[in-house]
Protein backbone atom coordinates (compact mmCIF):
# COMPACT_ATOMS: atom_id res chain seq x y z
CA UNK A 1 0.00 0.00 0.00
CA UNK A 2 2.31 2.43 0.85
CA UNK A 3 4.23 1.98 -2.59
CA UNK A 4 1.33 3.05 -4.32
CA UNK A 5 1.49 6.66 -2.71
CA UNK A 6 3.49 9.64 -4.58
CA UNK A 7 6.44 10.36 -2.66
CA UNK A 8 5.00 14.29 -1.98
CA UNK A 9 1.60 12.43 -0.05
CA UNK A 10 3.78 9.63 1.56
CA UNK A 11 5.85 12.76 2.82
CA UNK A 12 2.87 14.65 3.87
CA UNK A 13 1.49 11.90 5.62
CA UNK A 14 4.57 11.65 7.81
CA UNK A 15 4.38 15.50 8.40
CA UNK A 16 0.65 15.26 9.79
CA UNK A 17 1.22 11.88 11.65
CA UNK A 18 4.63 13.57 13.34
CA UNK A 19 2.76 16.90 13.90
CA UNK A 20 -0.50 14.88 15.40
CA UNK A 21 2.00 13.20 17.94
CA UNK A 22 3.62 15.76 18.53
CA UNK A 23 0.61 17.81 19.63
CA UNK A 24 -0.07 14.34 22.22
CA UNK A 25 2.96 15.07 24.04
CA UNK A 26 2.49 18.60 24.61
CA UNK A 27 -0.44 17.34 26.83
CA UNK A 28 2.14 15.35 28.59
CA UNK A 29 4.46 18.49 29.54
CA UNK A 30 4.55 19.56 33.38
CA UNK A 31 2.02 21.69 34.35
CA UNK A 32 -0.38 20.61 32.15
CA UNK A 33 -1.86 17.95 34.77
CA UNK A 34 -3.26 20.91 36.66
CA UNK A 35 -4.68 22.55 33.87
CA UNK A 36 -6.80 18.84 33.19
CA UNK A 37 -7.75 19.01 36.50
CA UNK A 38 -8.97 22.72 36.36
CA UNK A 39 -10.92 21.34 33.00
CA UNK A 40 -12.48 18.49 35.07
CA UNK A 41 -13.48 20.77 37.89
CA UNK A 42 -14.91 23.54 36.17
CA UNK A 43 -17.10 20.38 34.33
CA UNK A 44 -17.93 18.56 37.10
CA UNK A 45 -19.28 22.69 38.68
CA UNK A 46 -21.38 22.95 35.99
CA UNK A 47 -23.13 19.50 35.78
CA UNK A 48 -24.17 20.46 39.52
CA UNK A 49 -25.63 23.66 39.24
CA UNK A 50 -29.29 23.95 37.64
CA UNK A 51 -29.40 25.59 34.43
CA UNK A 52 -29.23 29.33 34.36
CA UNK A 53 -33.01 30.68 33.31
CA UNK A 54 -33.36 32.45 30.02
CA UNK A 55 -35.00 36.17 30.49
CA UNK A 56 -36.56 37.75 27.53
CA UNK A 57 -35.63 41.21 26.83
CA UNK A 58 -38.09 43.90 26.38
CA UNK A 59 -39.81 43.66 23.01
């Protein structure tokens, strides 16, 4: 399969598979733990509180 690709889309294959992993790491730097927690908090806030009312404005 991959002989049947033209060298320019095997090449920009490896660019967007290198780029997409490269992007999965970053989530792996220090620091970022907290700001997944901070994600998870703020979600786990909302699904608690009731749903904020709509108010009509004046017509």
């Amino acid at each position: 399969m991959a002989d049947d690709l033209d060298p320019r889309e095997a090449e920009r294959i490896r660019r967007r598979d290198r780029d997409l992993a490269a992007e999965e790491r970053a989530l792996m730097n220090p620091g970022m733990g907290k700001v997944f927690k901070q994600i998870q908090d703020a979600q786990a806030k909302a699904a608690k509180e009731p749903p904020r009312r709509r108010t009509r404005g004046r017509p």
